[in-house]
C-alpha atoms as a PDB file:
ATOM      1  CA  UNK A   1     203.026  42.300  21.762  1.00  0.00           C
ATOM      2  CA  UNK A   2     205.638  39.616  21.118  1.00  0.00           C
ATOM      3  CA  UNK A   3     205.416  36.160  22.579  1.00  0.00           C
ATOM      4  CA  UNK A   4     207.503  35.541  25.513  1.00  0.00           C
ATOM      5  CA  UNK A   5     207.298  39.644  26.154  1.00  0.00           C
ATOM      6  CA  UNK A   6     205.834  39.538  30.018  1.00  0.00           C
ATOM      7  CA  UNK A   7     203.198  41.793  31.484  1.00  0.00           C
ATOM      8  CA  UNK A   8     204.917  43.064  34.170  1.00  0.00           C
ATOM      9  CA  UNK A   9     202.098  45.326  35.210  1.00  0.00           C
ATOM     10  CA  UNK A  10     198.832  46.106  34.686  1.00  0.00           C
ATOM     11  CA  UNK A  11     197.638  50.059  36.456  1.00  0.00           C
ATOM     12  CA  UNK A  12     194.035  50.536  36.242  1.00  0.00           C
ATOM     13  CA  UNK A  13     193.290  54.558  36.126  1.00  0.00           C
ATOM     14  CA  UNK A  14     192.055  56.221  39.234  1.00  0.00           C
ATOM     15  CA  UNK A  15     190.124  58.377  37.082  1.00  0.00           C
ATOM     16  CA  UNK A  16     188.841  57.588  33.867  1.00  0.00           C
ATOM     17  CA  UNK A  17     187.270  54.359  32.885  1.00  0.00           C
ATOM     18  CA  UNK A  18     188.535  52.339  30.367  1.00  0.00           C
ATOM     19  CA  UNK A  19     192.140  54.097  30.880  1.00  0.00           C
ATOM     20  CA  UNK A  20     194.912  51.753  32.284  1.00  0.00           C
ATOM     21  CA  UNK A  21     198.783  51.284  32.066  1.00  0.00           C
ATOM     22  CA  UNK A  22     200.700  48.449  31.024  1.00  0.00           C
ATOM     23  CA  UNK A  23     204.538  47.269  31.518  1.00  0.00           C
ATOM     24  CA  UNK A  24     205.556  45.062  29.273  1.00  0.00           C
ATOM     25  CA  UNK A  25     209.171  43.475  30.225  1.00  0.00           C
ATOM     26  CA  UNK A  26     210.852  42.034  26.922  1.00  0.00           C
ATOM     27  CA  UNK A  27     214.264  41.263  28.047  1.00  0.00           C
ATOM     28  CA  UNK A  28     214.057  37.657  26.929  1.00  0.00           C
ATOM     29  CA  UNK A  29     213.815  38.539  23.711  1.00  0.00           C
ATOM     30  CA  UNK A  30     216.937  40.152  23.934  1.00  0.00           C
ATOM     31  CA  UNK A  31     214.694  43.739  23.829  1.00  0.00           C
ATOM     32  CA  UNK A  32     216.249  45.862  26.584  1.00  0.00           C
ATOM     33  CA  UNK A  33     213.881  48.837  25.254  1.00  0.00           C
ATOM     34  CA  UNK A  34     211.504  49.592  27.522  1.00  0.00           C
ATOM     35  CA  UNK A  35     207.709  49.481  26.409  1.00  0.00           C
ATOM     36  CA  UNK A  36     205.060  51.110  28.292  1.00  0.00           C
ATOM     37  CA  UNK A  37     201.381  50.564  27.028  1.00  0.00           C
ATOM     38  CA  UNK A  38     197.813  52.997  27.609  1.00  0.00           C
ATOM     39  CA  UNK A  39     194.475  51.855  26.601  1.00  0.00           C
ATOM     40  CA  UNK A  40     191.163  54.280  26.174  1.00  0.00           C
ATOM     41  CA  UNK A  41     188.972  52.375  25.059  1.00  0.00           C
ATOM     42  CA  UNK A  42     188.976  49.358  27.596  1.00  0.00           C
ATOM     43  CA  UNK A  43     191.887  47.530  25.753  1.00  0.00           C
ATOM     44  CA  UNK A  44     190.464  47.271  22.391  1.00  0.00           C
ATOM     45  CA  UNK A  45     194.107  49.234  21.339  1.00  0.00           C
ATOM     46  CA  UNK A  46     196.796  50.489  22.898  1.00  0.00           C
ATOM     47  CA  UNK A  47     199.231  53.354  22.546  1.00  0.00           C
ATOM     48  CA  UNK A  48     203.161  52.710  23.310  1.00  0.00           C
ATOM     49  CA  UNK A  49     203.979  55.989  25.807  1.00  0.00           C
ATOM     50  CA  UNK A  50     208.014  55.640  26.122  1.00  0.00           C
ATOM     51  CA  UNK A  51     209.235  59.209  24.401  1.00  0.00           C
ATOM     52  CA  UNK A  52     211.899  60.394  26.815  1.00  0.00           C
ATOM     53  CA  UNK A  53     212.957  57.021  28.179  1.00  0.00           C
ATOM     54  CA  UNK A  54     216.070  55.894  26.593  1.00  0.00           C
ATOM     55  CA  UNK A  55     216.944  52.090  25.167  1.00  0.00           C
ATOM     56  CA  UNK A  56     218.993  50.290  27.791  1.00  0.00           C
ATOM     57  CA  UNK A  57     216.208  49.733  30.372  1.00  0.00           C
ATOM     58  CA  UNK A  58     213.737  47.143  30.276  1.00  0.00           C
ATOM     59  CA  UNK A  59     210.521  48.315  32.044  1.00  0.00           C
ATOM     60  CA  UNK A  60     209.462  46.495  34.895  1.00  0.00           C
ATOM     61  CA  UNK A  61     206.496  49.073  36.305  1.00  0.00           C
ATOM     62  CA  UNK A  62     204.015  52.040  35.616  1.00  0.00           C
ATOM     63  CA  UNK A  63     201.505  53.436  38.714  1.00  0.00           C
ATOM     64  CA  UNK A  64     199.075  56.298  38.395  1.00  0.00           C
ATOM     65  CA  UNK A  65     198.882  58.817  40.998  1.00  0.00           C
ATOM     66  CA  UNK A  66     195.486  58.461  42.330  1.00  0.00           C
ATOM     67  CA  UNK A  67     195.256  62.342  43.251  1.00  0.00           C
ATOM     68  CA  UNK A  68     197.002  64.169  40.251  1.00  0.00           C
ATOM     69  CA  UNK A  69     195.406  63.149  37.020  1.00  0.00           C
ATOM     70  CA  UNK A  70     197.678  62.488  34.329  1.00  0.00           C
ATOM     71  CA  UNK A  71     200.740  62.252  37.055  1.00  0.00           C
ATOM     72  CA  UNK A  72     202.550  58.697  36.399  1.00  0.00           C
ATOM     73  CA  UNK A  73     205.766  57.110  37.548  1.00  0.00           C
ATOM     74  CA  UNK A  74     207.408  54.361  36.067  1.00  0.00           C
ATOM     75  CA  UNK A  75     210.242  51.807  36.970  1.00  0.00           C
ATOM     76  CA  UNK A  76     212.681  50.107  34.709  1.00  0.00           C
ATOM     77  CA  UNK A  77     215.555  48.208  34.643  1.00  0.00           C
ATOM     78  CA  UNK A  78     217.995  51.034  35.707  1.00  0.00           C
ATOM     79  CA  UNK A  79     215.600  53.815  36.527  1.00  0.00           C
ATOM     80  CA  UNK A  80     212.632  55.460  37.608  1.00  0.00           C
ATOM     81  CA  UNK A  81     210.879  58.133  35.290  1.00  0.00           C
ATOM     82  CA  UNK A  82     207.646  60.242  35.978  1.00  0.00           C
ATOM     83  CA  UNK A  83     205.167  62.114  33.950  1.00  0.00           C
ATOM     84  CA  UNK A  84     202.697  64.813  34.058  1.00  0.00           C
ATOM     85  CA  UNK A  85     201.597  64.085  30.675  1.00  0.00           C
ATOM     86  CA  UNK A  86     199.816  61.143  30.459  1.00  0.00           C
ATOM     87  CA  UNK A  87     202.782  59.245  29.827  1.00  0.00           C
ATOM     88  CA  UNK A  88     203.212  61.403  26.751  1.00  0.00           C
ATOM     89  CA  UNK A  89     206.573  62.328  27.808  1.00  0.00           C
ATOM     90  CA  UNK A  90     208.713  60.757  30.246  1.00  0.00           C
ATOM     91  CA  UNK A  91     211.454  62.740  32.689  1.00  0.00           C
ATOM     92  CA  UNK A  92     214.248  60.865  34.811  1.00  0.00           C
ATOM     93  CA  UNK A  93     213.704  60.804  38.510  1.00  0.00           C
ATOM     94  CA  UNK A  94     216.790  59.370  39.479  1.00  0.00           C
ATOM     95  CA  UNK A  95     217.765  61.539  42.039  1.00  0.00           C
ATOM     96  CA  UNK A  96     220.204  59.527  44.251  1.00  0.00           C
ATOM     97  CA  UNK A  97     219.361  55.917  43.313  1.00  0.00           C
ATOM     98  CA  UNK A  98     221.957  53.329  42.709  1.00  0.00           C
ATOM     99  CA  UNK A  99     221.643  52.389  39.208  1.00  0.00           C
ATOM    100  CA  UNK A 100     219.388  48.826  39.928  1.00  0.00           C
ATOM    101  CA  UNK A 101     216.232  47.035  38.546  1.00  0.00           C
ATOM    102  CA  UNK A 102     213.181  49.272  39.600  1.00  0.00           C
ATOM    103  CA  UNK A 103     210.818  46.048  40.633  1.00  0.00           C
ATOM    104  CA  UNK A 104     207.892  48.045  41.794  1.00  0.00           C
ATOM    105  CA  UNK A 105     206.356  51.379  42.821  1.00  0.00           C
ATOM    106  CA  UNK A 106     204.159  52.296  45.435  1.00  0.00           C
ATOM    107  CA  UNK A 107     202.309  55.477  46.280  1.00  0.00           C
ATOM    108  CA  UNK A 108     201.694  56.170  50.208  1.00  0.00           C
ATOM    109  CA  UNK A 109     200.035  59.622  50.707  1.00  0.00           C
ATOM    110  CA  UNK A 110     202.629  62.138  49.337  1.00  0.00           C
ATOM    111  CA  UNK A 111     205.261  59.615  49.044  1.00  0.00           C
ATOM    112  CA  UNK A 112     206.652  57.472  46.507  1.00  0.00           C
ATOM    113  CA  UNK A 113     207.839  53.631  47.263  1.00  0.00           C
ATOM    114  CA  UNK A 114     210.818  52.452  45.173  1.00  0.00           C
ATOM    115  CA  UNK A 115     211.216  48.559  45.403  1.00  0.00           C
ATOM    116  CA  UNK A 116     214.774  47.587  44.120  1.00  0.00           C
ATOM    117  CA  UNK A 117     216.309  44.436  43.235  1.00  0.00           C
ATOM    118  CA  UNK A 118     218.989  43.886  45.900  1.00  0.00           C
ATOM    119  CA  UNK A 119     219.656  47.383  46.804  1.00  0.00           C
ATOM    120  CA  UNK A 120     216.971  47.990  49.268  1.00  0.00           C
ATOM    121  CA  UNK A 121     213.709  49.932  49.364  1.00  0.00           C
ATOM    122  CA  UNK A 122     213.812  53.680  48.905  1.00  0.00           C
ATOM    123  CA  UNK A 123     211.395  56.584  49.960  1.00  0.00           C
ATOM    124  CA  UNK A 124     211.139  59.845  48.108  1.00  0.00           C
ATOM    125  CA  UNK A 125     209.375  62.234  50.740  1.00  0.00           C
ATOM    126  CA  UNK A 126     206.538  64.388  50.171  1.00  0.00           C
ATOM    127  CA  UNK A 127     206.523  64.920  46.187  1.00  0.00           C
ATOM    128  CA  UNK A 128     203.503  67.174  46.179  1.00  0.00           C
ATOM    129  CA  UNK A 129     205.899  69.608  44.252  1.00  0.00           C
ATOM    130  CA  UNK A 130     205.327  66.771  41.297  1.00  0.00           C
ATOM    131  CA  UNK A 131     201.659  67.469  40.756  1.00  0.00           C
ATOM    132  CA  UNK A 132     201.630  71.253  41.097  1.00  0.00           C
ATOM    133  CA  UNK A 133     203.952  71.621  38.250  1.00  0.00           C
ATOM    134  CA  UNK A 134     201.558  70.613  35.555  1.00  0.00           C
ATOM    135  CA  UNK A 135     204.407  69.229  33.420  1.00  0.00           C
ATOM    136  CA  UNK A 136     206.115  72.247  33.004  1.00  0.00           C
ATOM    137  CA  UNK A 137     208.134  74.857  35.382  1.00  0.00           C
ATOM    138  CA  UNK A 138     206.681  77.832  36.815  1.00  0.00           C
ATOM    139  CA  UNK A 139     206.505  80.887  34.849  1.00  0.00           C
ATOM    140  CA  UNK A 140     208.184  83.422  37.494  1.00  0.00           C
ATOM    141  CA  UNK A 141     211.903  83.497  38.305  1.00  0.00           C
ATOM    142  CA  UNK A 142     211.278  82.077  41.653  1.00  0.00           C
ATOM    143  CA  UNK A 143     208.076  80.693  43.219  1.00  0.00           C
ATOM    144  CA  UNK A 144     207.296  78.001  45.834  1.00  0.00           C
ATOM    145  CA  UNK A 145     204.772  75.323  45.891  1.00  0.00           C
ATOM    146  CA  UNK A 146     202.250  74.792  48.581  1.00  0.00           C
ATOM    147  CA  UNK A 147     203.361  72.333  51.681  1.00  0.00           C
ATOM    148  CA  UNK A 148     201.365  69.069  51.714  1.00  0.00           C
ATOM    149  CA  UNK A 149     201.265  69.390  55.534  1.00  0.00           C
ATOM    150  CA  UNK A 150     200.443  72.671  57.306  1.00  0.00           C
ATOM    151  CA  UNK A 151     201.534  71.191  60.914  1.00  0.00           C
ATOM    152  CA  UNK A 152     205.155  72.094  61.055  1.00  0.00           C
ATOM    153  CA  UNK A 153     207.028  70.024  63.491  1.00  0.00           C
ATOM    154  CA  UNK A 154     207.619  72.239  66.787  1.00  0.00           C
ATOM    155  CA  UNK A 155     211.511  73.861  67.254  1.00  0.00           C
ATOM    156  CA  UNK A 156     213.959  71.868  69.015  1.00  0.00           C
ATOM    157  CA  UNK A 157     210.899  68.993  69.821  1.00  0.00           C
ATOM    158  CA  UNK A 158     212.230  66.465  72.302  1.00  0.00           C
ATOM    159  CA  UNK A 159     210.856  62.685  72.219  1.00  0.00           C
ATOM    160  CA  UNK A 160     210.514  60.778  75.624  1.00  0.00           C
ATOM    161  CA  UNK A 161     211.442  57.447  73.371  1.00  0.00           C
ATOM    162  CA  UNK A 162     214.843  56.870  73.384  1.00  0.00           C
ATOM    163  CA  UNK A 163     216.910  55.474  70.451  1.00  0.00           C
ATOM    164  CA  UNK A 164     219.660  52.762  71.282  1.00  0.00           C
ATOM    165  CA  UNK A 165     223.203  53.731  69.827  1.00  0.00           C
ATOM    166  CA  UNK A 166     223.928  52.020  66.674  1.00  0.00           C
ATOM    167  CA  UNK A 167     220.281  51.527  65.749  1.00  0.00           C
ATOM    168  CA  UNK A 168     219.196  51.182  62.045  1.00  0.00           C
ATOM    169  CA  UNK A 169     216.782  54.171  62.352  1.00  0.00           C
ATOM    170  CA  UNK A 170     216.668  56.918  59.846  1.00  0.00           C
ATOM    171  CA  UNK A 171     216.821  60.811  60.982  1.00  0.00           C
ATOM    172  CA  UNK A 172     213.738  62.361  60.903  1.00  0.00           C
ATOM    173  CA  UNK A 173     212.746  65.676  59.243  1.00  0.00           C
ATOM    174  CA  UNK A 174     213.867  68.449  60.260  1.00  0.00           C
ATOM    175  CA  UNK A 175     212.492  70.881  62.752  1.00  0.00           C
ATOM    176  CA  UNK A 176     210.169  73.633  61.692  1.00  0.00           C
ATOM    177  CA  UNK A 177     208.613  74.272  58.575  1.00  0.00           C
ATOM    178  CA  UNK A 178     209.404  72.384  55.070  1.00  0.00           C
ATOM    179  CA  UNK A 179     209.696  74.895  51.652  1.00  0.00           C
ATOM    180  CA  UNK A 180     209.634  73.449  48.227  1.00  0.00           C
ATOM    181  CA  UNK A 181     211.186  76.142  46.017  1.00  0.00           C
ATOM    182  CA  UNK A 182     211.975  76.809  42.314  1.00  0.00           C
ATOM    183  CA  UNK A 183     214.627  79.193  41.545  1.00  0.00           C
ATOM    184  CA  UNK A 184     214.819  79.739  37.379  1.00  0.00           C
ATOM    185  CA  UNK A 185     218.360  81.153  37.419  1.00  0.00           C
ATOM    186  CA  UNK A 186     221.290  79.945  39.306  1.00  0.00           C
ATOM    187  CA  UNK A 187     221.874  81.163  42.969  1.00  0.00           C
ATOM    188  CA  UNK A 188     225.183  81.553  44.972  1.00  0.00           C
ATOM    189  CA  UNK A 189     223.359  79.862  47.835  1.00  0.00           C
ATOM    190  CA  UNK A 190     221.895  76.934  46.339  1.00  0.00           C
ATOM    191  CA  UNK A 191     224.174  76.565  43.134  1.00  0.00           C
ATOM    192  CA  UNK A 192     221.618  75.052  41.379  1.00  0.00           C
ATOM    193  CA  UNK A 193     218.822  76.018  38.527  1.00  0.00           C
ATOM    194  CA  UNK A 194     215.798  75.339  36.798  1.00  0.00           C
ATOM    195  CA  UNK A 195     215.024  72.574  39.508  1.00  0.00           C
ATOM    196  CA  UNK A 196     212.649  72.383  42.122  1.00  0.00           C
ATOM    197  CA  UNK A 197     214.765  72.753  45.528  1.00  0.00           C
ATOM    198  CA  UNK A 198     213.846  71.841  49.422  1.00  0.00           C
ATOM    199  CA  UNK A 199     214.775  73.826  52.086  1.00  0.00           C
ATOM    200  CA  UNK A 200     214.199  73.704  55.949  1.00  0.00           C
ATOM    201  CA  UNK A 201     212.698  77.366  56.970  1.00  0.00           C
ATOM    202  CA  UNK A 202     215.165  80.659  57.094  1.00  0.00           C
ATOM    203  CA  UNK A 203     215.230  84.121  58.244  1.00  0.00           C
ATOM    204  CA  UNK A 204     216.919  84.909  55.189  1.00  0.00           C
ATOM    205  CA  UNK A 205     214.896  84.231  51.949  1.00  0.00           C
ATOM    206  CA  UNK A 206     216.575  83.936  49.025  1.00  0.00           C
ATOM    207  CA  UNK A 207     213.983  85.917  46.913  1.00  0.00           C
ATOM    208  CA  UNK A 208     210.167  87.201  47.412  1.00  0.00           C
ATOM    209  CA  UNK A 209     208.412  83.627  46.606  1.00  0.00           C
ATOM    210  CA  UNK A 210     204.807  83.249  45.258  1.00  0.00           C
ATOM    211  CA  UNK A 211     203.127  79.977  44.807  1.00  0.00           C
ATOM    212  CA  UNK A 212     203.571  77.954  41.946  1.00  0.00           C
ATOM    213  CA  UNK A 213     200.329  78.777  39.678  1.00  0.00           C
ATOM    214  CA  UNK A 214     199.780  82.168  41.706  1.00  0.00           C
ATOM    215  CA  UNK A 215     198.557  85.305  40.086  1.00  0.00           C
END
């Protein structure tokens, strides 16, 4: 590591010991490469793990999912990225983030805390689909993954606490049950393919699903 780099981040592993994660932030060196460090051996060496991140984004974090193994997300300046791999290879999880400095991850549960620089926090809900996928997609033309909850919310539930008009609370999830979906070839109903989908439930499946990993 260069002098003046900083160490943004330092992610011991959940599971292995001797394993951790390191961000290294370089942009003061003029470096806007992002640089993403794993150690083995207790931090005798480490290995740069940054194939499928492109130049242009500083890195700022890395986290470890403490229930997948080998599940990691990582922050930069621009973007947030996950793998399934180790950190082997890296995949864009942008989604529908405004293109800002990723300051920090957080994992609550099945969730996953974005902390921006000056554009707010953000939540992505429920990414259980993320470690069922086993860094590759499913091997059927459609399949589902399993819900992370098996309490779906009641039909047309009422709450006795009232929210004032013009309040700065969010919606909250939809009634019934949640399906996480992948559908391998494109669909008039979704319009979309080779992506994991979410859908609230319907009467009218689009195809027979089986879970993800199923036999």
């Amino acid at each position: 590591m260069k002098p003046w780099s900083k160490v943004s981040i330092i992610e011991a592993s959940h599971f292995d010991a001797g394993t951790a994660y390191a961000a290294i932030n370089s942009f003061r060196l003029d470096d806007l490469r992002a640089h993403i460090y794993r150690t083995r051996d207790y931090g005798k060496t480490w290995t740069e793990i940054t194939k499928g991140i492109p130049d242009g984004g500083a890195s700022n974090v890395v986290r470890e999912d403490p229930v997948r193994r080998g599940l990691l997300f990582a922050g930069t300046e621009g973007s947030v990225y996950v793998s399934s791999t180790i950190g082997d290879d890296w995949q864009p999880l942008q989604l529908n983030l405004p293109r800002t400095s990723m300051r920090d991850l957080a994992i609550h549960g099945d969730d996953l805390i974005v902390a921006t620089h000056g554009r707010s926090f953000w939540i992505l809900d429920d990414f259980t689909p993320l470690r069922q996928l086993n860094g590759r997609h499913p091997e059927r033309e459609c399949a589902s993954f399993r819900a992370a909850r098996s309490d779906p919310r009641p039909l047309e539930s009422q709450s006795r606490y009232a929210i004032a008009s013009g309040s700065s609370g969010r919606k909250n999830p939809p009634d019934g049950a949640i399906v996480d979906y992948y559908l391998a070839s494109s669909s008039n109903k979704t319009g979309d393919s080779g992506n994991p989908r979410r859908a609230a439930a319907s009467r009218a499946p689009l195809c027979q699903l089986r879970q993800a990993g199923a036999t």
